[in-house]
N, C-alpha and C. Protein backbone atom coordinates (compact mmCIF):
# COMPACT_ATOMS: atom_id res chain seq x y z
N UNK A 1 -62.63 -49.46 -57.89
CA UNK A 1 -61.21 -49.71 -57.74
C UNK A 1 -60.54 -49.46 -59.09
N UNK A 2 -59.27 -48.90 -58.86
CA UNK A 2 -58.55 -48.20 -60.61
C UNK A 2 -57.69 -49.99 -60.73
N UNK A 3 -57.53 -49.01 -61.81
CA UNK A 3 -56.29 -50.24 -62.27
C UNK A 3 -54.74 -50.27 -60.97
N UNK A 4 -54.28 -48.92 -60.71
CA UNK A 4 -53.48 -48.87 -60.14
C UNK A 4 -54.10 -49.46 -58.80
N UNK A 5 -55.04 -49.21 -58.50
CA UNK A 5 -54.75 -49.86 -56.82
C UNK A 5 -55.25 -51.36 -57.18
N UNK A 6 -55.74 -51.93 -58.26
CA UNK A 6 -55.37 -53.71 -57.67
C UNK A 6 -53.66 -53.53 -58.28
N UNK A 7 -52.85 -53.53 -58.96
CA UNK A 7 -51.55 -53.20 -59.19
C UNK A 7 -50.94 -53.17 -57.85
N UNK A 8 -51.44 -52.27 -56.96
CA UNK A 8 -50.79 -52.03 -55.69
C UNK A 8 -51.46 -53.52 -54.19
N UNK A 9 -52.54 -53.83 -54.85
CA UNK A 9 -53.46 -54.42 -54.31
C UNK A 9 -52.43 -55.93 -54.21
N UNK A 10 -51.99 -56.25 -55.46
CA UNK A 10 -51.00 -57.89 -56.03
C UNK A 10 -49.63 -57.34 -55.63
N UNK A 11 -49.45 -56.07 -55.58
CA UNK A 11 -47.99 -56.10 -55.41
C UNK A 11 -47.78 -56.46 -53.18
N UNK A 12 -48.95 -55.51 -52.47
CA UNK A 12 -48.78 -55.95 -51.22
C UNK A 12 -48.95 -57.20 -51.09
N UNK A 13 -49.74 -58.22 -51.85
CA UNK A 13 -50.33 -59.86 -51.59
C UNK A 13 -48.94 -60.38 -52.07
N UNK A 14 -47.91 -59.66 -52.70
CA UNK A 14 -46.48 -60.78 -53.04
C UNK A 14 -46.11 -60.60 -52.20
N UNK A 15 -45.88 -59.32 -51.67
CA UNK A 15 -44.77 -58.68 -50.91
C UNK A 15 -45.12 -59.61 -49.47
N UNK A 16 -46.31 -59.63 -49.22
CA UNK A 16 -46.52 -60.33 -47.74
C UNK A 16 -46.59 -61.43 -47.56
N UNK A 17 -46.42 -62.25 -49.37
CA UNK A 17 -46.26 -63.69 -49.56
C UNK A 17 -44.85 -64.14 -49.05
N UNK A 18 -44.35 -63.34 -49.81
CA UNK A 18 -42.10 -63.73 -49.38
C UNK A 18 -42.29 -63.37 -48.56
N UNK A 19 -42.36 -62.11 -47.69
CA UNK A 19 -42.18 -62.20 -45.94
C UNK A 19 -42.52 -63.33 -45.26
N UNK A 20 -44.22 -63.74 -45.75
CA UNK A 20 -44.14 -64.89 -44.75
C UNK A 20 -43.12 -66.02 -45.09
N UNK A 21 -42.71 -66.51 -46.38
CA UNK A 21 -41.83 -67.68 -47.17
C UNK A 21 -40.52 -66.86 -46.59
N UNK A 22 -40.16 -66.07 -46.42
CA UNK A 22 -38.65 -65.69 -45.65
C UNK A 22 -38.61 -65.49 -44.26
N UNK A 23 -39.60 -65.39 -43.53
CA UNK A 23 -39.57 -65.94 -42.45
C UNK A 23 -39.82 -67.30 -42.03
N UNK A 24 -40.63 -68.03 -42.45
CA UNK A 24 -40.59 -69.35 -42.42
C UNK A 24 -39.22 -70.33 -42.42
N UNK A 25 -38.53 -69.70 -43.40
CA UNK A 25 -37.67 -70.73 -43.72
C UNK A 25 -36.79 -70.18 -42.52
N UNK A 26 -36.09 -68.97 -42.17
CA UNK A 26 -35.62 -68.79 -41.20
C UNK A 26 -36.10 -69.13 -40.02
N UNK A 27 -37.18 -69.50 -39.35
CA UNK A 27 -37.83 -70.06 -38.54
C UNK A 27 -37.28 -71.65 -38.64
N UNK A 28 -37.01 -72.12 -40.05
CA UNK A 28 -37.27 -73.66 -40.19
C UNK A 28 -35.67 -74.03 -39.75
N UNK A 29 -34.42 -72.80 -40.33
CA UNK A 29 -33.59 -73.38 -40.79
C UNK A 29 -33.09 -72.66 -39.11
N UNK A 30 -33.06 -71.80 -37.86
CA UNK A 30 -33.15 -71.85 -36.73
C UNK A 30 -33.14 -72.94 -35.88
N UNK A 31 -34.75 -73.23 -36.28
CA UNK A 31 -35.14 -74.66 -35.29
C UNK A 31 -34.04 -75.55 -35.83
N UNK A 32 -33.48 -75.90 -36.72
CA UNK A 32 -32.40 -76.58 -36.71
C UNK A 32 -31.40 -77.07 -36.40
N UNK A 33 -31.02 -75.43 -36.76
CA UNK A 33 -29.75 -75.19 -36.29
C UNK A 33 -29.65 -75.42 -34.67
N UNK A 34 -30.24 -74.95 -33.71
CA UNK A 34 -30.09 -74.43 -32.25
C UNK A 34 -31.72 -75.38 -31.48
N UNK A 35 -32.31 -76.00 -31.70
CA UNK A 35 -33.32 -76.69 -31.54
C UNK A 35 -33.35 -78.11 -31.40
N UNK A 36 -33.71 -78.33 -32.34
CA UNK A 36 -33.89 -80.09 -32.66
C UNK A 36 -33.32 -80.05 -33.85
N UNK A 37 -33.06 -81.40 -34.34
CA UNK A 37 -33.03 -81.70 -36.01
C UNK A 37 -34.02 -83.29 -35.85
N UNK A 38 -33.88 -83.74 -37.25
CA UNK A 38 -34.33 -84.70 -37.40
C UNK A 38 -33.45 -86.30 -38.29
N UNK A 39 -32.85 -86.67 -37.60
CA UNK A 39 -32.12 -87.26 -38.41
C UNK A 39 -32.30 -89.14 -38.71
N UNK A 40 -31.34 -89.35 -40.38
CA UNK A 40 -32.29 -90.77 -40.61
C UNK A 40 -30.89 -91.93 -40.07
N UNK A 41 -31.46 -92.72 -39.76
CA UNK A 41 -30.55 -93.96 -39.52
C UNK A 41 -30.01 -94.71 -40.36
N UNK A 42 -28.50 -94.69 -40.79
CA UNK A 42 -28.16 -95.76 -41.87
C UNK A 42 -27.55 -96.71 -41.37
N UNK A 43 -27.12 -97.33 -40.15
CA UNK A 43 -26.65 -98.44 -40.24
C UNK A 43 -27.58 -99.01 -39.22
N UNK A 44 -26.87 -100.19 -38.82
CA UNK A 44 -27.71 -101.10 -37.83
C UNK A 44 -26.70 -101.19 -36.84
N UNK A 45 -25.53 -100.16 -36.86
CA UNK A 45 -25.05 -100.59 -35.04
C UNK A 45 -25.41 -100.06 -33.93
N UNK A 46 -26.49 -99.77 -33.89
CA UNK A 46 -27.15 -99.22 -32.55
C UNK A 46 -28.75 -100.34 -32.82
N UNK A 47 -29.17 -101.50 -33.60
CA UNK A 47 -29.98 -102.49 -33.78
C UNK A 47 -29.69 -103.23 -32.29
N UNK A 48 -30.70 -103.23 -31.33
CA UNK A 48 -32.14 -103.05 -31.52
C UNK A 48 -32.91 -101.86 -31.51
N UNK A 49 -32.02 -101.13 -30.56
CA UNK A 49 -32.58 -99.67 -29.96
C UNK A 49 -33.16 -98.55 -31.45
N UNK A 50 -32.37 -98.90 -31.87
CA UNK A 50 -32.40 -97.86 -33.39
C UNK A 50 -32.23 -98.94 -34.68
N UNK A 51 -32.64 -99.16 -35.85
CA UNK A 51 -33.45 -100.00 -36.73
C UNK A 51 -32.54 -99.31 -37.99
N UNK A 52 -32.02 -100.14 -38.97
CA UNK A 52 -32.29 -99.14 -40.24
C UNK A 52 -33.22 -98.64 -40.82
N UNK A 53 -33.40 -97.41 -40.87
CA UNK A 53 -34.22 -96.55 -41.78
C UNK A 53 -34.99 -95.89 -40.48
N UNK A 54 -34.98 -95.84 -39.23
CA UNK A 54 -35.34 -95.39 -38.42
C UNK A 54 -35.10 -93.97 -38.48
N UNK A 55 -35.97 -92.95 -37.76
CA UNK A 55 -35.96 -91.37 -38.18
C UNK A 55 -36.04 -91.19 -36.75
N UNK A 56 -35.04 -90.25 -36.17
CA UNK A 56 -35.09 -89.98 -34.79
C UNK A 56 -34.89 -88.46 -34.84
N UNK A 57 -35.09 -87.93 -33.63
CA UNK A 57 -35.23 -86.69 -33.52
C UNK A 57 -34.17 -86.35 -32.27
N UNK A 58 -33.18 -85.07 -32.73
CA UNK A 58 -32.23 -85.44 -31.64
C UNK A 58 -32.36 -83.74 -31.20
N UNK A 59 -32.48 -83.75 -29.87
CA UNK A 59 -32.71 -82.77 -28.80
C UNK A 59 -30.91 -82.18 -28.95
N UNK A 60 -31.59 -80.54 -29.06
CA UNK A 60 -29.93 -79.92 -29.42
C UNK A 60 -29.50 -79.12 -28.32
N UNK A 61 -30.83 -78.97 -27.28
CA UNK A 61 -30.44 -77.66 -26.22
C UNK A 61 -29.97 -78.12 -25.16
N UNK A 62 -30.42 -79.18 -24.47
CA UNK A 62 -30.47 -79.85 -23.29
C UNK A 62 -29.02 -79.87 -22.76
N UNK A 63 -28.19 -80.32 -23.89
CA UNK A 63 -26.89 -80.24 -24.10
C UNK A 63 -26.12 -78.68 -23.40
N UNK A 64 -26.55 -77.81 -23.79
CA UNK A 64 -26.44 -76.60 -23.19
C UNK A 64 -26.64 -76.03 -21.75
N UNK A 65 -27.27 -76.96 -21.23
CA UNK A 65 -27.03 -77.02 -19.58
C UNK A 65 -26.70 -77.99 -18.77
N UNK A 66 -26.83 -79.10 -19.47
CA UNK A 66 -25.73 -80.08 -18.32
C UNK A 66 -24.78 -80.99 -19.84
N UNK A 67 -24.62 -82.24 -19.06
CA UNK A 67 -23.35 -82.85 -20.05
C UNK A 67 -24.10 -84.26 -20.34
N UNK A 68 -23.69 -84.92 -21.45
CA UNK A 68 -24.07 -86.57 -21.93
C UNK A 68 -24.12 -87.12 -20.48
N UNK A 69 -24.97 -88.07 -20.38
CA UNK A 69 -24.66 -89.04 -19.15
C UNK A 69 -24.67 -90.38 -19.99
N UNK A 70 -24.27 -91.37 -19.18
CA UNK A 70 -24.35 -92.69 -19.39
C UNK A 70 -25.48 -93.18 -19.84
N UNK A 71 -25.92 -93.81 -20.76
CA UNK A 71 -26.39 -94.24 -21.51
C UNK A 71 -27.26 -93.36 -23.10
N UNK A 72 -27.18 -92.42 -22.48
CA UNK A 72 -28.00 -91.36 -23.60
C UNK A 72 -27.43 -91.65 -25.05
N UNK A 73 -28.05 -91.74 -25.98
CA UNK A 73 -27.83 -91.85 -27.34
C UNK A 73 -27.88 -90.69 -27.97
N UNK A 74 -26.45 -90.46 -28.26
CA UNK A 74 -25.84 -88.75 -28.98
C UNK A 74 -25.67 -88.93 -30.71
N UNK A 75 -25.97 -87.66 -31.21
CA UNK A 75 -25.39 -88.05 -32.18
C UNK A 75 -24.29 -86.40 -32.40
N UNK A 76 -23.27 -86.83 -33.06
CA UNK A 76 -22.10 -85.97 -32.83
C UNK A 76 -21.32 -86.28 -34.40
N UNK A 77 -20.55 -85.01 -34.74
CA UNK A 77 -19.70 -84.97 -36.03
C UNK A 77 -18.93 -85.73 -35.79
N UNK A 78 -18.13 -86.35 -36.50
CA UNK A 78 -17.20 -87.27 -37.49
C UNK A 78 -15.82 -86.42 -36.43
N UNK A 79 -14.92 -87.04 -35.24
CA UNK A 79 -13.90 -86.96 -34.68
C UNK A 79 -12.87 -86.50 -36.16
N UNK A 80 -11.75 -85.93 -35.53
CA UNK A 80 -10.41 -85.99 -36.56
C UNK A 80 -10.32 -87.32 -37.12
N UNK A 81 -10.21 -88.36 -36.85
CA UNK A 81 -9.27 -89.14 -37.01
C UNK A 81 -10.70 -90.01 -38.06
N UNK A 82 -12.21 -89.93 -37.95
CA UNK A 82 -12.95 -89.85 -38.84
C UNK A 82 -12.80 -88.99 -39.94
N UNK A 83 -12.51 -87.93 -39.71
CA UNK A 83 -12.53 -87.21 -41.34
C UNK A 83 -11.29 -87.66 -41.76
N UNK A 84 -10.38 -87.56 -41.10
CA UNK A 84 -9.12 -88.13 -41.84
C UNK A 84 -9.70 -89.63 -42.69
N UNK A 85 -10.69 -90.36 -42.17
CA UNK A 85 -11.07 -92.00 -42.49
C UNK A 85 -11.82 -91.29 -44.03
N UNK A 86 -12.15 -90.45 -43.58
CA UNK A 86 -13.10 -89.85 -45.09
C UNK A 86 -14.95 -89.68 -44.54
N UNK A 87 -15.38 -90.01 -43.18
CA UNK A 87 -16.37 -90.08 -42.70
C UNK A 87 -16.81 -88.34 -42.58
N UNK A 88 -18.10 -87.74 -43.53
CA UNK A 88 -18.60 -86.70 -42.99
C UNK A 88 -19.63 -86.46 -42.42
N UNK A 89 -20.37 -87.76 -42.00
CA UNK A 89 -21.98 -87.61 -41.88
C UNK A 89 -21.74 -87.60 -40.12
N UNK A 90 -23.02 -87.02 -39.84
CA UNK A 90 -23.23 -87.40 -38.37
C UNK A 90 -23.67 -89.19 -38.02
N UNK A 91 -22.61 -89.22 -36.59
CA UNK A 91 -23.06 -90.62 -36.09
C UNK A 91 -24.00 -90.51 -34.87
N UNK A 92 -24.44 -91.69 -34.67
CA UNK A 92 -25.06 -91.68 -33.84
C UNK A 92 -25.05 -93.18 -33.09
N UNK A 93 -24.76 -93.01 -31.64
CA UNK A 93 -23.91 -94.38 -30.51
C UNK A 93 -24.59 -93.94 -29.05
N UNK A 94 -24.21 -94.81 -28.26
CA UNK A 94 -24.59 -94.82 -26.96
C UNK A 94 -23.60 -94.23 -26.23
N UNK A 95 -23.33 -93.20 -25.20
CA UNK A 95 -22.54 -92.85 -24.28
C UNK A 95 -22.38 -94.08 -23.50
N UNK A 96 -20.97 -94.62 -22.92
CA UNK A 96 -20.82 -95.72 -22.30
C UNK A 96 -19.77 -94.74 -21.16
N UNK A 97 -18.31 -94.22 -21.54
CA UNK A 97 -17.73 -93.52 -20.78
C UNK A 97 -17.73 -92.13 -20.61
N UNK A 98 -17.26 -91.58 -19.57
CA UNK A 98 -17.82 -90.48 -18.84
C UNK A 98 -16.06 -89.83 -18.59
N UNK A 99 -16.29 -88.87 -18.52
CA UNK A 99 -14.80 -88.02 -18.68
C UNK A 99 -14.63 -88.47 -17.29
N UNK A 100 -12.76 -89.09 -16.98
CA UNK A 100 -11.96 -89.29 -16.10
C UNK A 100 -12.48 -90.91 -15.74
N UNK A 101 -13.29 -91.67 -16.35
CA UNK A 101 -13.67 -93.04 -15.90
C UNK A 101 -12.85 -93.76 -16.85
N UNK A 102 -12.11 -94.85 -15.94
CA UNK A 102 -11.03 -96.22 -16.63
C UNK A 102 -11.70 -97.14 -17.22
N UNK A 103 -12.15 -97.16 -18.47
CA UNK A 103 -13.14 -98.35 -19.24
C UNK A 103 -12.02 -99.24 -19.65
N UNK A 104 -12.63 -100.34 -19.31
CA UNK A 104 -11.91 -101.88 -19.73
C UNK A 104 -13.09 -102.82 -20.25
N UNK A 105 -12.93 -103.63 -21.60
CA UNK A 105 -13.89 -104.29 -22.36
C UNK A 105 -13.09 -105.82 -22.21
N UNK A 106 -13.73 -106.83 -21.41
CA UNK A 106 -13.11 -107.84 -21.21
C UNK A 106 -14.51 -109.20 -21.84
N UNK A 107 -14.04 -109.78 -22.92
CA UNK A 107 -14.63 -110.69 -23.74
C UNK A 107 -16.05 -110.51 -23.82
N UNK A 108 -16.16 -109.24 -24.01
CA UNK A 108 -17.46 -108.36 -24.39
C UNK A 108 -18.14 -107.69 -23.46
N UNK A 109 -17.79 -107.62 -22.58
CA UNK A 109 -18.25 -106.75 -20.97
C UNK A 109 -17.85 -105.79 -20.56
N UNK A 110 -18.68 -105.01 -20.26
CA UNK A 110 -17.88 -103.42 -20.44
C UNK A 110 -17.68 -103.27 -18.68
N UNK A 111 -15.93 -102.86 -18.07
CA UNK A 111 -16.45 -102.24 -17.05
C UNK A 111 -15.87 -100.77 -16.52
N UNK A 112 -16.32 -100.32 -16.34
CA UNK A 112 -15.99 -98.78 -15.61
C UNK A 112 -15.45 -98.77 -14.23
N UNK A 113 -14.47 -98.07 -14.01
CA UNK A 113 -13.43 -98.51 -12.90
C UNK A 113 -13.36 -99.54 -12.05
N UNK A 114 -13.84 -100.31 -12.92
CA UNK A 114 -13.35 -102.27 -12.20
C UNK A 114 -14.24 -102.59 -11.81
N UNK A 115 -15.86 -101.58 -12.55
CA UNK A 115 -17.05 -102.59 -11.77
C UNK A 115 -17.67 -102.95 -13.56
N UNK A 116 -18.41 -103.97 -13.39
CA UNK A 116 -19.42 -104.67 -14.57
C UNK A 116 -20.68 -103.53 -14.79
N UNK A 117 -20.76 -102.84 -15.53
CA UNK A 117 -21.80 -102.48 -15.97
C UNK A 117 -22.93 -103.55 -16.64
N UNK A 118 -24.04 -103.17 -16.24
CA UNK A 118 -25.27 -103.91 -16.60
C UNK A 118 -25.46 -103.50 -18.23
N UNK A 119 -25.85 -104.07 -19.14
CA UNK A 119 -26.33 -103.25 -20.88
C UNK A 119 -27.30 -104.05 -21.49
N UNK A 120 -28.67 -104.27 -21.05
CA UNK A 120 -29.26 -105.17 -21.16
C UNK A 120 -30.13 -104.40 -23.00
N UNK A 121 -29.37 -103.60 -23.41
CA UNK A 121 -29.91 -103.17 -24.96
C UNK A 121 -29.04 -103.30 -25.98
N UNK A 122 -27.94 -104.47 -25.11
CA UNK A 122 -26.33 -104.66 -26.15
C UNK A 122 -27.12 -105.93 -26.82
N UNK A 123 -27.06 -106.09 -28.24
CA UNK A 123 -27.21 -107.08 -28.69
C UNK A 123 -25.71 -107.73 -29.71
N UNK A 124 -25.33 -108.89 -29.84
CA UNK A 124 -24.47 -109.30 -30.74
C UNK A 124 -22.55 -108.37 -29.99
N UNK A 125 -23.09 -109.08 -29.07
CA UNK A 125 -21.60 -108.81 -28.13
C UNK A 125 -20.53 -108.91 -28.83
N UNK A 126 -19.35 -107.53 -29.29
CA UNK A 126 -18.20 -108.45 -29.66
C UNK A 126 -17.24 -109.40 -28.47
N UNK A 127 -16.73 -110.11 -28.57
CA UNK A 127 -15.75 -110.81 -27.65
C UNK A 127 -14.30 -110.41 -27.55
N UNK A 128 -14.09 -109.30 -27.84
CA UNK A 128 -13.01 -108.99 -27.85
C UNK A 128 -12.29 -108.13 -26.63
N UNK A 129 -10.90 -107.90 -26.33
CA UNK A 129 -10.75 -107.17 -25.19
C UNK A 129 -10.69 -105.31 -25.61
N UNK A 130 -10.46 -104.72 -24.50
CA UNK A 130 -10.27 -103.31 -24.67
C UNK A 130 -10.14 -102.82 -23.54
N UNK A 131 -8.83 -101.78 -23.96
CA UNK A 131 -8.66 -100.79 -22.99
C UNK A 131 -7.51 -101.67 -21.77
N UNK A 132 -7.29 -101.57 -20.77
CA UNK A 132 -7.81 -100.47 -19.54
C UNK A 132 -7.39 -99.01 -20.66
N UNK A 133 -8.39 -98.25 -20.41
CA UNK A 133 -8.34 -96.43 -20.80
C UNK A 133 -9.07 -95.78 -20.09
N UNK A 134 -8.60 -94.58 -19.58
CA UNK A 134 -8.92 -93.30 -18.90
C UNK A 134 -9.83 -92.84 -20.10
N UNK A 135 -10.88 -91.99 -19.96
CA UNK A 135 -11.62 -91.06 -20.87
C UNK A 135 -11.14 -89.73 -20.54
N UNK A 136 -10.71 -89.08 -20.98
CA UNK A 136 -9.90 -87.76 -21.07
C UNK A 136 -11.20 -86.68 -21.14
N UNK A 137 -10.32 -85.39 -20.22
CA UNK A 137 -11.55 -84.76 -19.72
C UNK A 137 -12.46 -84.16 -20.88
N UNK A 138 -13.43 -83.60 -20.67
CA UNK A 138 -14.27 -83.36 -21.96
C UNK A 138 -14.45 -84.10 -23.07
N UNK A 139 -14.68 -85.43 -23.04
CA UNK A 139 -14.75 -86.48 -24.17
C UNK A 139 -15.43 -87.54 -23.27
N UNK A 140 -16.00 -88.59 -24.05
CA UNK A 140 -16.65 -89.26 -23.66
C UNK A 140 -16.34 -91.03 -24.97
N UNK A 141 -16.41 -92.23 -24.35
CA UNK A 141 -16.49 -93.20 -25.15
C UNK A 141 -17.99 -93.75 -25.47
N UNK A 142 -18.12 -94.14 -27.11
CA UNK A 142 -19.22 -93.96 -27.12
C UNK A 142 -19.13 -95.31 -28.21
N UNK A 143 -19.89 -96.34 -27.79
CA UNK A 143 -20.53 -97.75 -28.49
C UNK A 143 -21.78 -97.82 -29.18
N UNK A 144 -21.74 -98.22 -30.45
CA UNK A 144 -22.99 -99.34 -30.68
C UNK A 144 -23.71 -99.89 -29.57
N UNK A 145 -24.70 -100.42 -30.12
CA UNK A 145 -25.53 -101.23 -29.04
C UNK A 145 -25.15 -103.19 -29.76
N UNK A 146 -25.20 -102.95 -31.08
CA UNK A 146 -24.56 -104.01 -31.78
C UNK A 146 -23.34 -104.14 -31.97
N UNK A 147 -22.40 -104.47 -31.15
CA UNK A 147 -21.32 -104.15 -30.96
C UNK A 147 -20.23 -105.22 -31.69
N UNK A 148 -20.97 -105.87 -32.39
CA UNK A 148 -19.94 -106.46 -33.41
C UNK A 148 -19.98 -106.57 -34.57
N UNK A 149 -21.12 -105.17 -34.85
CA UNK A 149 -21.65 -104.65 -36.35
C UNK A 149 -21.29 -103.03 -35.82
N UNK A 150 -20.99 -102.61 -35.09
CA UNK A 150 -20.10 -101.49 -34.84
C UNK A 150 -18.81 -100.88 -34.83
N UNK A 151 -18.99 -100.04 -36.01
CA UNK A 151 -17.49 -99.30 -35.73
C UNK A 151 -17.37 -97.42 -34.83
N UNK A 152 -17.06 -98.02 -33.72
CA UNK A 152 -17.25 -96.96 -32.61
C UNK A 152 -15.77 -96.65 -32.05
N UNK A 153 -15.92 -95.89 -30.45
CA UNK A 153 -15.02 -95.46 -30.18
C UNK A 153 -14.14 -96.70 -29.88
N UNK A 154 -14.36 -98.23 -29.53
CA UNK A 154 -13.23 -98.97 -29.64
C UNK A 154 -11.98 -98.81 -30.94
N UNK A 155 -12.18 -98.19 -32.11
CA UNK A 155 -11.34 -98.14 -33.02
C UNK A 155 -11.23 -97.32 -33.47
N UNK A 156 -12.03 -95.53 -33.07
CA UNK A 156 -11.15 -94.81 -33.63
C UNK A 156 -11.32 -93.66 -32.30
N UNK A 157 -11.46 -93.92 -31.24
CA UNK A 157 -11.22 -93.56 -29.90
C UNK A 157 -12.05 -92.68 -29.02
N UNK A 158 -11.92 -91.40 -28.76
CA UNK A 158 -12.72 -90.46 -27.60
C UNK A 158 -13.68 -89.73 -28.34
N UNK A 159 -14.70 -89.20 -28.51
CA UNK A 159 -15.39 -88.08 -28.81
C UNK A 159 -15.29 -86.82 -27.97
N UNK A 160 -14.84 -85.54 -28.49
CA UNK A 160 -14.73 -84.46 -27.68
C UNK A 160 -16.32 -83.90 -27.30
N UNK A 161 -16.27 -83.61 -26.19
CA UNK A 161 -17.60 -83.02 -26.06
C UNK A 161 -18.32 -82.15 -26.92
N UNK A 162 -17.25 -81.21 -27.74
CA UNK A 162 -17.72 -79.73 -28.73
C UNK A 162 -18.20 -80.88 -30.19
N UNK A 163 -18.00 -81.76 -30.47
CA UNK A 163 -18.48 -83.09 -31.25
C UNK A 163 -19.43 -83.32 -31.24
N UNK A 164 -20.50 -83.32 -29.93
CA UNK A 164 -21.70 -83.96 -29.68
C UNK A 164 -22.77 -82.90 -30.36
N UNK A 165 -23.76 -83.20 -31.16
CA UNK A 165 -24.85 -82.06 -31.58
C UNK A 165 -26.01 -82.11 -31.15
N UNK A 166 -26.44 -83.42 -29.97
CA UNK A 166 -27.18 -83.30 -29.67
C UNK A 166 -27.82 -85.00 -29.14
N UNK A 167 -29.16 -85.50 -28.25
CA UNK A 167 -29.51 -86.38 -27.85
C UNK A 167 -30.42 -86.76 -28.67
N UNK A 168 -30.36 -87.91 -28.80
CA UNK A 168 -31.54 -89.04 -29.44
C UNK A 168 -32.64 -89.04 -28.42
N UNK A 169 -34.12 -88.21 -28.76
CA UNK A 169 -34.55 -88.74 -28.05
C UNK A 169 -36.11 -89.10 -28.46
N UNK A 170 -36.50 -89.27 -29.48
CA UNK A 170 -37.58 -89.73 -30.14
C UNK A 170 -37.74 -90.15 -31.34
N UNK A 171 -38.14 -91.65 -31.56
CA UNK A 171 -37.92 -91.94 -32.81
C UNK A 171 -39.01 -91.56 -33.93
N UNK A 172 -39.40 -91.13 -34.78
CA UNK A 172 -40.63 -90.71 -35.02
C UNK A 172 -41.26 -91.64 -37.03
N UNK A 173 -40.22 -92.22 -36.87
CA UNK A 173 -40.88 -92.87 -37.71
C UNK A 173 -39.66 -94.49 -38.23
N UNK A 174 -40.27 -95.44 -38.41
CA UNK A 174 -41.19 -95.78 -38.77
C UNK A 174 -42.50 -95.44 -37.50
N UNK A 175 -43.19 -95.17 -37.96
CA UNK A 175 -45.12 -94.93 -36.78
C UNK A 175 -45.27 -96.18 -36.47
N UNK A 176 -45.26 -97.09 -36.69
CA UNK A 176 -45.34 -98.55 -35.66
C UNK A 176 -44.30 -98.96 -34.54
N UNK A 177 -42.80 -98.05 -34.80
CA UNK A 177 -42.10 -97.95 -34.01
C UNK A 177 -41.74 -96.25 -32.85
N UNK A 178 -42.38 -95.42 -33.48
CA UNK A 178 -42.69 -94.43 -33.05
C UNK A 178 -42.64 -94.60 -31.54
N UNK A 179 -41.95 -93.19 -30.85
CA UNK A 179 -41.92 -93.33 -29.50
C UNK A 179 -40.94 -92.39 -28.70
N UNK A 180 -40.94 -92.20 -27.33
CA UNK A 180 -39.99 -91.81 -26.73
C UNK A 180 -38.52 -92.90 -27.17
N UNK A 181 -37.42 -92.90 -26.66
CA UNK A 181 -36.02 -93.01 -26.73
C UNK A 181 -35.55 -93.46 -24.92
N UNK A 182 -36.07 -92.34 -24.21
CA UNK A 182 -35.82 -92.62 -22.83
C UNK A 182 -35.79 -93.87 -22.52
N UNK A 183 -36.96 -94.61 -23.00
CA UNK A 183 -36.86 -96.16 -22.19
C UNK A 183 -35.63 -97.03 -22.53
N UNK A 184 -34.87 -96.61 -23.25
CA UNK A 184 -33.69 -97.26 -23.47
C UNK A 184 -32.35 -96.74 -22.85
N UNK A 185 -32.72 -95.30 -22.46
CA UNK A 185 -31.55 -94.48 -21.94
C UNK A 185 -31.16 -94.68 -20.43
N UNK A 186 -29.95 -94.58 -20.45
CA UNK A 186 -29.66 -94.84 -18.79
C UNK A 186 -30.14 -95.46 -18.14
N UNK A 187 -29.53 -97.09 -18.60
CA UNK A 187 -30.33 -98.17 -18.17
C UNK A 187 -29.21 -99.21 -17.75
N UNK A 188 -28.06 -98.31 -17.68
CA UNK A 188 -26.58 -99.53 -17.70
C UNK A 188 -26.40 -98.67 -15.98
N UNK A 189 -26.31 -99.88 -15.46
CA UNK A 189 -26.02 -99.69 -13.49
C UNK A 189 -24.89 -100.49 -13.57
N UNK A 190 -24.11 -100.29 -12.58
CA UNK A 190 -23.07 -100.91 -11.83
C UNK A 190 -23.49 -102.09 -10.96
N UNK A 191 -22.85 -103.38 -11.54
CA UNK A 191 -23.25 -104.36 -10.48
C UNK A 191 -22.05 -104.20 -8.71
């Protein structure tokens, strides 16, 4: 072997090093984008369901063929009236209303066109009233599960659907809490 062909020998072993390191990352930064992400939990108003410091993994496609339902845990950009607050991070809440449904919050009870929804993953009820409100089409109202360590759509109002980035649906770390998400989802019935 000459000098020139290991020369040529290190130059193909770089060259096919960055291809694979530039495809990778485009692979990484894809799955991201249009896939899943992975995102961390900073507050506690979704406690119990979601924990501080909890790492969940939120499903981005699913979204792309049907719509949020009731109870699913979304997480979605910062509304207008959030960035106006100065909020840029993604949140993450429970779907409670459903486009064209009249939500009324009567001394901490949520009901949807004049019936009691069941929420047996609400902990720390606020007591306060809300609403009667229509959910306006393509938007959805969306609560804490700790709802009096929550600042949600009771105070700064609708989430547009083009908002939502995607479903909560596996928590993946802490590993002692590790798990599907489902068992908490769509679990609020109409009495």
């Amino acid at each position: 072997m000459t000098h020139s062909d290991s020369d040529n020998n290190l130059k193909n072993i770089c060259i096919e090093g960055f291809k694979t390191i530039g495809l990778s990352l485009i692979f990484a930064f894809g799955f991201r984008t249009f896939v899943a992400e992975g995102r961390y939990v900073a507050s506690g108003s979704m406690v119990p369901t979601l924990e501080i410091n909890d790492r969940v993994m939120a499903d981005k496609v699913s979204y792309r063929f049907h719509n949020p339902q009731r109870g699913d845990i979304v997480l979605f950009s910062p509304t207008d009236k959030l960035q106006q607050e100065n909020f840029h991070d993604t949140f993450i809440k429970r779907v409670i209303g459903l486009p064209g449904e009249k939500i009324e919050i009567k001394g901490g009870r949520v009901f949807i066109n004049g019936k009691l929804i069941q929420e047996n993953y609400v902990v720390n009820a606020s007591h306060e009233d809300w609403g009667p409100l229509t959910v306006p089409d393509n938007s959805y109202l969306v609560l804490g599960d700790s709802r009096s360590n929550s600042y949600d759509g009771r105070y700064w109002g609708f989430v547009p659907r083009d908002r939502i980035v995607g479903k909560a649906v596996v928590r993946f770390w802490p590993l002692s809490r590790a798990g599907d998400l489902d068992q908490n989802l769509n679990n609020t019935v109409a009495k």
